[in-house]
C-alpha atoms as a PDB file:
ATOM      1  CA  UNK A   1     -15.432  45.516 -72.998  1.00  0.00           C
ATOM      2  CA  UNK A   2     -15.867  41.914 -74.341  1.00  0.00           C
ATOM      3  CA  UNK A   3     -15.156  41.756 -77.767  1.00  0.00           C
ATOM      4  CA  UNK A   4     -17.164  39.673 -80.229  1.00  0.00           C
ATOM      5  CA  UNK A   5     -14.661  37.030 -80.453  1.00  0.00           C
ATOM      6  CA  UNK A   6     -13.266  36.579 -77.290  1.00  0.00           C
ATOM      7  CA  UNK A   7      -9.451  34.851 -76.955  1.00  0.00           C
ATOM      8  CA  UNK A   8      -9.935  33.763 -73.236  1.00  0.00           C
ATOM      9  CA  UNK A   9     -13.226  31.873 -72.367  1.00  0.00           C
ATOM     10  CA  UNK A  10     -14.255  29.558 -69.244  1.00  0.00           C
ATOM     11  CA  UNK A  11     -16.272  26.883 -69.421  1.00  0.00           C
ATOM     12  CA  UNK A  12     -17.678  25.322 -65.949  1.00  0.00           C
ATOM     13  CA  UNK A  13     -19.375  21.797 -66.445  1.00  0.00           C
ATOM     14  CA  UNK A  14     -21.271  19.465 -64.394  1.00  0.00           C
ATOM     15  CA  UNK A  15     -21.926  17.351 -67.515  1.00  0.00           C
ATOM     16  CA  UNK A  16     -19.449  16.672 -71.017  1.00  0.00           C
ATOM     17  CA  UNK A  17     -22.126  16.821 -73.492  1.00  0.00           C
ATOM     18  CA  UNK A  18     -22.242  20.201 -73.517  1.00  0.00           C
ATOM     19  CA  UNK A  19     -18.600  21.061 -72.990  1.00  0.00           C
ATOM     20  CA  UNK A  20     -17.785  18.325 -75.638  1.00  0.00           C
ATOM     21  CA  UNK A  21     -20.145  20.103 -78.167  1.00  0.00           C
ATOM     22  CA  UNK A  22     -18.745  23.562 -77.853  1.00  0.00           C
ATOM     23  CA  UNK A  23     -15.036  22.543 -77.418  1.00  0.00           C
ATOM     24  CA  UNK A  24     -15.374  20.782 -80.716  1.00  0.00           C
ATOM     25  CA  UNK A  25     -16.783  23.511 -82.119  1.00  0.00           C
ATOM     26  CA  UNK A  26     -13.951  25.595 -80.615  1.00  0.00           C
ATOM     27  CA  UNK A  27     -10.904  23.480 -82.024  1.00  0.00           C
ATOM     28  CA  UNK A  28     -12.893  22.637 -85.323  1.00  0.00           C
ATOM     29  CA  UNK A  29     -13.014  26.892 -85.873  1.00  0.00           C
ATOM     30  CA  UNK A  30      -9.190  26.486 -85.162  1.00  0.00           C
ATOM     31  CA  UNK A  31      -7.935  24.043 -87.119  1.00  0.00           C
ATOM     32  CA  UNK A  32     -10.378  26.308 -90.390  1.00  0.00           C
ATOM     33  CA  UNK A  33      -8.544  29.199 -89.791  1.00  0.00           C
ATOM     34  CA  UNK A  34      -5.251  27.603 -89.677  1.00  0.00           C
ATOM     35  CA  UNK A  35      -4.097  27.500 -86.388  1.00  0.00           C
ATOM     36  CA  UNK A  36      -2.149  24.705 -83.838  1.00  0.00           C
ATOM     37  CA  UNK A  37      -4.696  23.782 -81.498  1.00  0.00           C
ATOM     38  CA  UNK A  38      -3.946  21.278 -79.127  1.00  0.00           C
ATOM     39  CA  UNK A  39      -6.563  19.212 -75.940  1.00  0.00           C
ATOM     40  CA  UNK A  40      -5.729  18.360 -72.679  1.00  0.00           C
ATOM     41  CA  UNK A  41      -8.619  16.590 -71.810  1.00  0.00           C
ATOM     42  CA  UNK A  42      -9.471  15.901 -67.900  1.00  0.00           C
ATOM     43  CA  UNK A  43     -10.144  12.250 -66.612  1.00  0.00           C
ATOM     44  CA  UNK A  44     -13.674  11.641 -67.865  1.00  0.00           C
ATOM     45  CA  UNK A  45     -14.413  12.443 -71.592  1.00  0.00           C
ATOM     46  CA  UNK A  46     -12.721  11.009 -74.350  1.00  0.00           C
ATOM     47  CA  UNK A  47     -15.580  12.318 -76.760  1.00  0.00           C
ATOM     48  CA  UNK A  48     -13.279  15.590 -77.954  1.00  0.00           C
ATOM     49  CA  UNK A  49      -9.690  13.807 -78.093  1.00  0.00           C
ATOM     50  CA  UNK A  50     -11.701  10.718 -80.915  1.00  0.00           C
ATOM     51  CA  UNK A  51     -13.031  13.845 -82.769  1.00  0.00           C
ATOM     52  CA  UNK A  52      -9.968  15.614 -82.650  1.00  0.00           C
ATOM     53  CA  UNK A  53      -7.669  12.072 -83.941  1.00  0.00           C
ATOM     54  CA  UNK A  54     -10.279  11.625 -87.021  1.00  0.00           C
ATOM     55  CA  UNK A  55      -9.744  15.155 -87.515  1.00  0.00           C
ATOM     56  CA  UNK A  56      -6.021  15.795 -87.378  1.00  0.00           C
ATOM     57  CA  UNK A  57      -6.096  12.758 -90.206  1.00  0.00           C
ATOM     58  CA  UNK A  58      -7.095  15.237 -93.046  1.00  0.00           C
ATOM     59  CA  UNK A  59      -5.592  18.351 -92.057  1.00  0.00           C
ATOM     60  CA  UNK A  60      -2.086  19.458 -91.976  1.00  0.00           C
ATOM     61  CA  UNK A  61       0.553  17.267 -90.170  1.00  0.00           C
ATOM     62  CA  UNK A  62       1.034  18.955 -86.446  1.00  0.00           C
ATOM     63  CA  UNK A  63      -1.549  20.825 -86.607  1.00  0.00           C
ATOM     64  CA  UNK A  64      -3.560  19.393 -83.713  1.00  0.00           C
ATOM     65  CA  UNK A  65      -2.227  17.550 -80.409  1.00  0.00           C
ATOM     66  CA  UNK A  66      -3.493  15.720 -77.750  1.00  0.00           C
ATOM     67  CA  UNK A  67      -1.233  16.546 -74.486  1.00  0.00           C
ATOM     68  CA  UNK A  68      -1.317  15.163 -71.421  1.00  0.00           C
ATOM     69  CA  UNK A  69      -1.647  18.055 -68.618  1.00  0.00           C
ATOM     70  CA  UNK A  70       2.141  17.559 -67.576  1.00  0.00           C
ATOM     71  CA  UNK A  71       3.086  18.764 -70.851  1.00  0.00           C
ATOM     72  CA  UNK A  72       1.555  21.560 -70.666  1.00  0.00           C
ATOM     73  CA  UNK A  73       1.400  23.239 -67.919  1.00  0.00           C
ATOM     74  CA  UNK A  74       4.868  23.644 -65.235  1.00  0.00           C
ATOM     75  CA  UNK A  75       5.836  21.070 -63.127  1.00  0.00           C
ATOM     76  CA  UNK A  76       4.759  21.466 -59.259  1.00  0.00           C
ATOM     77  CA  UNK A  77       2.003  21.440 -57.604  1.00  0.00           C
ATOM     78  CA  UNK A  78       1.161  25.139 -57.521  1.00  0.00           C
ATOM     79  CA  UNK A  79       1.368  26.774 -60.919  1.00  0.00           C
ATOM     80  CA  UNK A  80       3.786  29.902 -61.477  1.00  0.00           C
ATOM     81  CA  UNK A  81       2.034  32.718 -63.272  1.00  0.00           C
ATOM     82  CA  UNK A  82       5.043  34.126 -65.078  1.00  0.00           C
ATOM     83  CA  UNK A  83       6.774  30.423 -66.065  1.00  0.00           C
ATOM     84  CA  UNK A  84       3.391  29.221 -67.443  1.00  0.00           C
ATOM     85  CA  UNK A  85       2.692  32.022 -69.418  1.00  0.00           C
ATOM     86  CA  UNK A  86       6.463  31.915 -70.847  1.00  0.00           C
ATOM     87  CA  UNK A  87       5.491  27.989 -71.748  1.00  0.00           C
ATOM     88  CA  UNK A  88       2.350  29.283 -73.963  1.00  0.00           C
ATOM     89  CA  UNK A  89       4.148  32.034 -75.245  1.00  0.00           C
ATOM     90  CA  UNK A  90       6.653  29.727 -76.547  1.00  0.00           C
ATOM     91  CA  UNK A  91       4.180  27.646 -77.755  1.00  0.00           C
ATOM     92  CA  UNK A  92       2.297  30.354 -80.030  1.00  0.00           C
ATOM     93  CA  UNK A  93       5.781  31.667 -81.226  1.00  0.00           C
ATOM     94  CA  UNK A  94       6.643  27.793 -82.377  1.00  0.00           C
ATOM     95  CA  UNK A  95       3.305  27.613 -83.905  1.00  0.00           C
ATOM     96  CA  UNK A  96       3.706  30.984 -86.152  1.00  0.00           C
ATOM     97  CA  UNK A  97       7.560  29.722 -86.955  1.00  0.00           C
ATOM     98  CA  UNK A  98       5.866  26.548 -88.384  1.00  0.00           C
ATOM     99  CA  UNK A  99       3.873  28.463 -91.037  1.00  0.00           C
ATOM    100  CA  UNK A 100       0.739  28.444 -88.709  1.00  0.00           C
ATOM    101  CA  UNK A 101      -1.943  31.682 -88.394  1.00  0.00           C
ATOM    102  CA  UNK A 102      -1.935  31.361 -83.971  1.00  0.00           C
ATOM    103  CA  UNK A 103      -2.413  28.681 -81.434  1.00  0.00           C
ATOM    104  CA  UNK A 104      -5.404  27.589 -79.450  1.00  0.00           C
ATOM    105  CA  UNK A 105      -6.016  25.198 -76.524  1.00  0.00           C
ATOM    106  CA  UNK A 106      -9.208  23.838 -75.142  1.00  0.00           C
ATOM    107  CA  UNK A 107      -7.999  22.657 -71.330  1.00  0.00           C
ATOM    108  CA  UNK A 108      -9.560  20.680 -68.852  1.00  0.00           C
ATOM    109  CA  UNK A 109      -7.491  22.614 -65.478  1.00  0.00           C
ATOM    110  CA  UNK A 110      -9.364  21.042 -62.394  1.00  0.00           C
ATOM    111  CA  UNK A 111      -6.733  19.131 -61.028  1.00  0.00           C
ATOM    112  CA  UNK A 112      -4.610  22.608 -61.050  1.00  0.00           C
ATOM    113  CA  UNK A 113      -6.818  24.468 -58.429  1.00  0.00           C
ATOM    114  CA  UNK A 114      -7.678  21.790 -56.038  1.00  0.00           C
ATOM    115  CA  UNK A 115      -6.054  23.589 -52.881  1.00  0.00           C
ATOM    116  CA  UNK A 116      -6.260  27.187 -51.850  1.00  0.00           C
ATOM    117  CA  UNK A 117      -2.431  27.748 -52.681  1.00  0.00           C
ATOM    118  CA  UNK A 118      -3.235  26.319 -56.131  1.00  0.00           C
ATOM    119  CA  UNK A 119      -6.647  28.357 -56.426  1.00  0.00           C
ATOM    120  CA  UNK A 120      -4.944  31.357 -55.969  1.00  0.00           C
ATOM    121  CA  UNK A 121      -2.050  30.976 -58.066  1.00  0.00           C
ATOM    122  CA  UNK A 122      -3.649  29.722 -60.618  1.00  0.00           C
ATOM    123  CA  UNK A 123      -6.570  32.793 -60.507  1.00  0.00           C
ATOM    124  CA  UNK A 124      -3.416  34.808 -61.001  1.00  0.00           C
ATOM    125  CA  UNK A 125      -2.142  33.001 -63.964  1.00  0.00           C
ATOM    126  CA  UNK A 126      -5.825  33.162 -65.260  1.00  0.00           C
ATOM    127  CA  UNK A 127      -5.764  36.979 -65.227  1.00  0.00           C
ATOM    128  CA  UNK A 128      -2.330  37.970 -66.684  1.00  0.00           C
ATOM    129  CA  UNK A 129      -2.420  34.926 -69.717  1.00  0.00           C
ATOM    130  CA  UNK A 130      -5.505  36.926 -70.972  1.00  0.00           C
ATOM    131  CA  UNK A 131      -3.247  39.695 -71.202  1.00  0.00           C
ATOM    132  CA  UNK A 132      -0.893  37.999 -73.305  1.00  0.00           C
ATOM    133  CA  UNK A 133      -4.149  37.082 -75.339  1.00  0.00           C
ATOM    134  CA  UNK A 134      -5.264  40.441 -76.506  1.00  0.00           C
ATOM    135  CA  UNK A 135      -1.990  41.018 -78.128  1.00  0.00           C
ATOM    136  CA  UNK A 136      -0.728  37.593 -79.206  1.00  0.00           C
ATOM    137  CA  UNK A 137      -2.841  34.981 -81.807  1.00  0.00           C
ATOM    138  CA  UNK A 138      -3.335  32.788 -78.887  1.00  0.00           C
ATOM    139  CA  UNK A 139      -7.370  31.688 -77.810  1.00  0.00           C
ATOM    140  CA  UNK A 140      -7.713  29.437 -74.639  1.00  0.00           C
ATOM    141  CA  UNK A 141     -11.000  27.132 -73.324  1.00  0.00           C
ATOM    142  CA  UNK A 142     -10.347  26.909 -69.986  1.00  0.00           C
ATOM    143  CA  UNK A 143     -12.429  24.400 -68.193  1.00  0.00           C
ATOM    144  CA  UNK A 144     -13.218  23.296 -64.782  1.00  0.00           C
ATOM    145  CA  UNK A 145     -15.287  20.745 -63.342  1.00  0.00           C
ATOM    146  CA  UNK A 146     -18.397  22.397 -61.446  1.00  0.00           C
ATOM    147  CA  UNK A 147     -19.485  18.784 -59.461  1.00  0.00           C
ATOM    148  CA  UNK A 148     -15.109  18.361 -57.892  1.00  0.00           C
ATOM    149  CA  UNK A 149     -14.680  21.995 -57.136  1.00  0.00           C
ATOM    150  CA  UNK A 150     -18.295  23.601 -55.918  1.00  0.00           C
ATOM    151  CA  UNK A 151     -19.674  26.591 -57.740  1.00  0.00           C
ATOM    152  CA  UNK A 152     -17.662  29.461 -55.442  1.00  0.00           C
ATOM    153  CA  UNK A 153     -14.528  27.970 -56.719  1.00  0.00           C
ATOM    154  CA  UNK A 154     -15.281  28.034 -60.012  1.00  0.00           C
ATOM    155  CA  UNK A 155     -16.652  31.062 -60.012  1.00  0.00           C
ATOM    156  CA  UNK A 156     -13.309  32.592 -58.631  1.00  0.00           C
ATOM    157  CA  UNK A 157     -11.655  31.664 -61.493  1.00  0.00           C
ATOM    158  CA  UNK A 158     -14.162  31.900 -64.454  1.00  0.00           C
ATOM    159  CA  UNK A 159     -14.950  35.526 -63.391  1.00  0.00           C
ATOM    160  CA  UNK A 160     -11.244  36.167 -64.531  1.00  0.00           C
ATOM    161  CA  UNK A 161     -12.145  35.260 -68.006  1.00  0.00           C
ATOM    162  CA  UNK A 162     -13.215  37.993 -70.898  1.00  0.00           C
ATOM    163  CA  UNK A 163     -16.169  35.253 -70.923  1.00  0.00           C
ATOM    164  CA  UNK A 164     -17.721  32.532 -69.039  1.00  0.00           C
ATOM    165  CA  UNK A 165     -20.310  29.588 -70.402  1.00  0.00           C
ATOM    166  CA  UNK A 166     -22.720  27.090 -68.303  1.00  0.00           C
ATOM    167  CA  UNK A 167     -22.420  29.655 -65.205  1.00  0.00           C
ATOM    168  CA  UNK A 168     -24.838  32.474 -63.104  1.00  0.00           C
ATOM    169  CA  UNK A 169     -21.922  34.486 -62.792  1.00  0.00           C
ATOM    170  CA  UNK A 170     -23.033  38.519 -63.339  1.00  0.00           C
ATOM    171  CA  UNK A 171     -19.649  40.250 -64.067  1.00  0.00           C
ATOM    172  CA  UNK A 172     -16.287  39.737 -65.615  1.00  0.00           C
ATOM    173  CA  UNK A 173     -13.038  41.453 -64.559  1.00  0.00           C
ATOM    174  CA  UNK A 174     -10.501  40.197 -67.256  1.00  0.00           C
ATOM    175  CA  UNK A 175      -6.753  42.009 -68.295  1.00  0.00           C
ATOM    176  CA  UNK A 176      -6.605  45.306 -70.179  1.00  0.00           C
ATOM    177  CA  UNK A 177      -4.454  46.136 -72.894  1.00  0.00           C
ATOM    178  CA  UNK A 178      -1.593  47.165 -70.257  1.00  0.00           C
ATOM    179  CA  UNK A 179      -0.305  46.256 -66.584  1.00  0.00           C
ATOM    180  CA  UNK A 180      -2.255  49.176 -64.978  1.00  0.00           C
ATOM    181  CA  UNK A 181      -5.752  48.161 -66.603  1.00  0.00           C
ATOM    182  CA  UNK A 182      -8.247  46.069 -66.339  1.00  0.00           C
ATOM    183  CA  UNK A 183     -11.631  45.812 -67.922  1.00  0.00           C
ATOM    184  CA  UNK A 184     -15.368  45.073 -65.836  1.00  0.00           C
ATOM    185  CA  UNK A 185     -18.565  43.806 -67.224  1.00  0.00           C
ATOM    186  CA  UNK A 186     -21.594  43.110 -66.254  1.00  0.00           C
ATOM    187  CA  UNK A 187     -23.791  43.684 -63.069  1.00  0.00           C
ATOM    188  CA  UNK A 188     -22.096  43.981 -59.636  1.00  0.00           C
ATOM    189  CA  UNK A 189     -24.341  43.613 -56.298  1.00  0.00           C
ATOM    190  CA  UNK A 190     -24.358  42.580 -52.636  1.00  0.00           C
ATOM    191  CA  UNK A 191     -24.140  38.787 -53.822  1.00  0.00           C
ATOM    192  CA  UNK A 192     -20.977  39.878 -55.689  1.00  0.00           C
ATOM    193  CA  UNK A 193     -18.941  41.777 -53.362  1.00  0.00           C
ATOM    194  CA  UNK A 194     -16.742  39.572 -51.916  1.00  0.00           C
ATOM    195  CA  UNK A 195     -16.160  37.978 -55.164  1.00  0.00           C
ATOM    196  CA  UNK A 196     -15.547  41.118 -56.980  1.00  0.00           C
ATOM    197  CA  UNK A 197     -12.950  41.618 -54.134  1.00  0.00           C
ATOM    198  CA  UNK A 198     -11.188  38.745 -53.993  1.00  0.00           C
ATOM    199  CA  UNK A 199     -11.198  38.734 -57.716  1.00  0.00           C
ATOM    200  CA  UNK A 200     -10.035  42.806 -58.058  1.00  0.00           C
ATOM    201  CA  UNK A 201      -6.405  41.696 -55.751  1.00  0.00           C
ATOM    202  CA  UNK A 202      -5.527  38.987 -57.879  1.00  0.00           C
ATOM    203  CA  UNK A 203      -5.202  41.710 -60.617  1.00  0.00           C
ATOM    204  CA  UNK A 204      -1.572  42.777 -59.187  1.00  0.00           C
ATOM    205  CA  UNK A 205      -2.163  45.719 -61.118  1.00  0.00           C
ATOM    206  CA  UNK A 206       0.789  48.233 -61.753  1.00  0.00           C
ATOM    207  CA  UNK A 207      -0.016  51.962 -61.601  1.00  0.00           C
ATOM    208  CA  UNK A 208       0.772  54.391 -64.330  1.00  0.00           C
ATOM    209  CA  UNK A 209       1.285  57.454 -62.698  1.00  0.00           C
ATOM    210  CA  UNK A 210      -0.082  56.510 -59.162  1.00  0.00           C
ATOM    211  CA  UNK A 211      -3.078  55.560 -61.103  1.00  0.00           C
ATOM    212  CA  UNK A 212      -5.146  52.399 -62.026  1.00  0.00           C
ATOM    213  CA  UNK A 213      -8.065  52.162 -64.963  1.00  0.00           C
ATOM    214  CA  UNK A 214     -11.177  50.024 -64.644  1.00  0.00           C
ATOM    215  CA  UNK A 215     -12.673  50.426 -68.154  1.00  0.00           C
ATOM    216  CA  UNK A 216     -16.131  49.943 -66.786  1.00  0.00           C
ATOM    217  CA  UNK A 217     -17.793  50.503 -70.249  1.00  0.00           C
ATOM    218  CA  UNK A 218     -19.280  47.312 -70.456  1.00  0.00           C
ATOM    219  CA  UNK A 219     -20.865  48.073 -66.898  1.00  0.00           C
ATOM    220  CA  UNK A 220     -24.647  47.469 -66.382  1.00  0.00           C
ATOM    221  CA  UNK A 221     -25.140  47.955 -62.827  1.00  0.00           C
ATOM    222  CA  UNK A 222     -22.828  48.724 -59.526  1.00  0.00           C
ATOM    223  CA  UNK A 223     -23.538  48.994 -56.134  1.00  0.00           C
ATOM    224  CA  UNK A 224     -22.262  50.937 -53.154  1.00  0.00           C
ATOM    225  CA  UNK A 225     -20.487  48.123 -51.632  1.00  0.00           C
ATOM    226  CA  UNK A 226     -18.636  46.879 -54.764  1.00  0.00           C
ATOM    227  CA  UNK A 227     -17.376  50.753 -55.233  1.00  0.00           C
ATOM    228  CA  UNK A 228     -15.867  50.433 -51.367  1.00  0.00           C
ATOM    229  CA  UNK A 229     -14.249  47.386 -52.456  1.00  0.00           C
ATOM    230  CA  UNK A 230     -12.387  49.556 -55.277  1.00  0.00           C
ATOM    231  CA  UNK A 231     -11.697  51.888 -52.717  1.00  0.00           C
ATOM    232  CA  UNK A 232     -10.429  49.647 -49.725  1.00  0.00           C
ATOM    233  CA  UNK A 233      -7.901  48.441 -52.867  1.00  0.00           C
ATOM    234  CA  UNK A 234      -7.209  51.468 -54.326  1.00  0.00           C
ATOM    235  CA  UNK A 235      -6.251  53.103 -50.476  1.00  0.00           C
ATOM    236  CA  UNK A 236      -4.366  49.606 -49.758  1.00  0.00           C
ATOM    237  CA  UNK A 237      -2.639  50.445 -52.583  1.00  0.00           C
ATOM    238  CA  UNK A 238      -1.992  53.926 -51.848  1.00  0.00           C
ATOM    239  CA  UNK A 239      -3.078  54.592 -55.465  1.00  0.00           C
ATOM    240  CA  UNK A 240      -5.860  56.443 -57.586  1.00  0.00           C
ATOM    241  CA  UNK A 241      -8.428  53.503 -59.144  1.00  0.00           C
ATOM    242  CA  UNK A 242      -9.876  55.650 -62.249  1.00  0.00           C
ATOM    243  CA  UNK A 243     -13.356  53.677 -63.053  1.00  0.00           C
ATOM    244  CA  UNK A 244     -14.355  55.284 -66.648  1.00  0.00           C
ATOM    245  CA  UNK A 245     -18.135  53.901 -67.053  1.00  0.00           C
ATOM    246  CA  UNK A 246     -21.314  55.212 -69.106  1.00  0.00           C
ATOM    247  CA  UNK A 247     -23.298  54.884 -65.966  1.00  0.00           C
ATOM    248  CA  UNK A 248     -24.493  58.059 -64.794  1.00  0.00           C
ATOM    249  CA  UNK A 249     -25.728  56.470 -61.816  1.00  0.00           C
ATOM    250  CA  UNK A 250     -21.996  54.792 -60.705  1.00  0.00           C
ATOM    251  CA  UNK A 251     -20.906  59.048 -60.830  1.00  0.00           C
ATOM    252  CA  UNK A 252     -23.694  60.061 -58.296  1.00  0.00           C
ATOM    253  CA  UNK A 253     -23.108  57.008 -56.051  1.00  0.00           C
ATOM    254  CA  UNK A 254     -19.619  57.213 -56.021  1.00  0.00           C
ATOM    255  CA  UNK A 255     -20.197  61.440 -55.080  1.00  0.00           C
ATOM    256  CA  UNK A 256     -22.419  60.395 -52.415  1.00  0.00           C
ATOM    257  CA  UNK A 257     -19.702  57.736 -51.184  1.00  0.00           C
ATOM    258  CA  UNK A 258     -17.041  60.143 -51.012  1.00  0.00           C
ATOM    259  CA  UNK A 259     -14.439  57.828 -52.478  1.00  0.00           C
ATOM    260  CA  UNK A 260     -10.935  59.763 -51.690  1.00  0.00           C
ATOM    261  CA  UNK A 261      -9.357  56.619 -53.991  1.00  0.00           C
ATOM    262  CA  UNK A 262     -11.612  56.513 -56.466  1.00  0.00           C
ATOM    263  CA  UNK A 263     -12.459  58.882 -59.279  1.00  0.00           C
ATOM    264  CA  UNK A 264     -15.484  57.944 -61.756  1.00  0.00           C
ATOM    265  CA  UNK A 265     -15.480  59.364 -65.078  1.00  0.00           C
ATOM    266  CA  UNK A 266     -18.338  59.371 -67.282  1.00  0.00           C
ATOM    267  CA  UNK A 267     -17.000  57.842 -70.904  1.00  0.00           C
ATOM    268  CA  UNK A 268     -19.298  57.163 -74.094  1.00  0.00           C
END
């Protein structure tokens, strides 16, 4: 479920003001509690990077960064998964050599998911990073400009997040603790399905067991088509999806469904 502090939030913006505020806010809470925290700003705002060179005046040499998007984040046009998260993770580790507490990173990614190679790459990279974020003292602001990509887009990737801001998205589907989980919030209806999909196979979950776990805890609402979507993956798969939910109602409709891939288990 999403925890009160979440390490890997999505902001989608059609306007900086509000971005600006909150990534401020974001990299000012960083720089308190005594972390690296480093920009990479997209083409438009320069609002965050004056705040954040006034800033880095009275606090503790290196400890913030302005980096142009080349820097940070691999070479090519389509981003790999595993070499960019090997780039932060080396990045955090630096940070904690240097006598830091973690690392965080507000990032402007738009030009990264222009095409639907990139998109779907980069959806992947999304997913697995916040894995690396429940365990490691990383936090990421990943942003993405709403008015350049069209709301679908964005929504694609932001519903990969543990959180997303400025968006109508209903549900979440972000990492779990391990390779064969992953964790769903929210409401999930007709208007959601093919989302929820598309979203569900860019998990690349690995079974434990012949199994997969959707901690569904944080569930408010599911409908019969997004439970066939589990299914179609789960049989795809060849695997067992286990969806552990407090929703009596997801145990009925998934009885009435029939799911052979799917078992729902009622969980406090």
């Amino acid at each position: 479920m999403t925890t009160a502090t979440p390490s890997h939030e999505c902001w989608s913006y059609d306007d900086h003001q509000t971005l600006d505020e909150y990534a401020t806010e974001f990299l000012r809470a960083g720089l308190a509690a005594g972390e690296r925290v480093w920009y990479v700003p997209g083409p438009r705002s320069r609002t965050v990077a004056d705040w954040l060179r006034s800033a880095s005046q009275s606090a503790r040499p290196d400890s913030a960064r302005i980096i142009v998007r080349q820097d940070a984040y691999t070479a090519g046009l389509v981003v790999d998964p595993a070499e960019q998260i090997a780039t932060y993770a080396a990045v955090t580790q630096a940070a904690l050599a240097d006598g830091f507490t973690g690392f965080r990173v507000v990032a402007d990614v738009t030009a990264l998911v222009r095409t639907p190679e990139q998109r779907d790459a980069f959806a992947r990279y999304e997913y697995t990073i916040g894995r690396y974020m429940r365990v490691a003292p990383m936090r990421a602001l990943c942003t993405y400009d709403r008015r350049e990509l069209g709301a679908r887009v964005v929504d694609s990737l932001a519903c990969l997040h543990e959180t997303s801001h400025a968006s109508e998205l209903t549900f979440q589907l972000y990492a779990g603790l391990t390779r064969a989980e992953t964790v769903l919030d929210g409401e999930l209806d007709m208007a959601t399905e093919d989302l929820f999909s598309d979203a569900l196979w860019r998990t690349d979950l690995d079974p434990a067991g012949g199994e997969v776990t959707v901690d569904a805890r944080g569930l408010r609402f599911i409908d019969h088509g997004s439970l066939l979507a589990v299914q179609r993956y789960a049989r795809t798969r060849q695997i067992t999806a286990v969806v552990r939910t407090g929703l009596s109602s997801a145990v009925r409709l998934a009885e009435l469904l029939e799911l052979p891939n799917v078992r729902v288990e009622m969980v406090q």
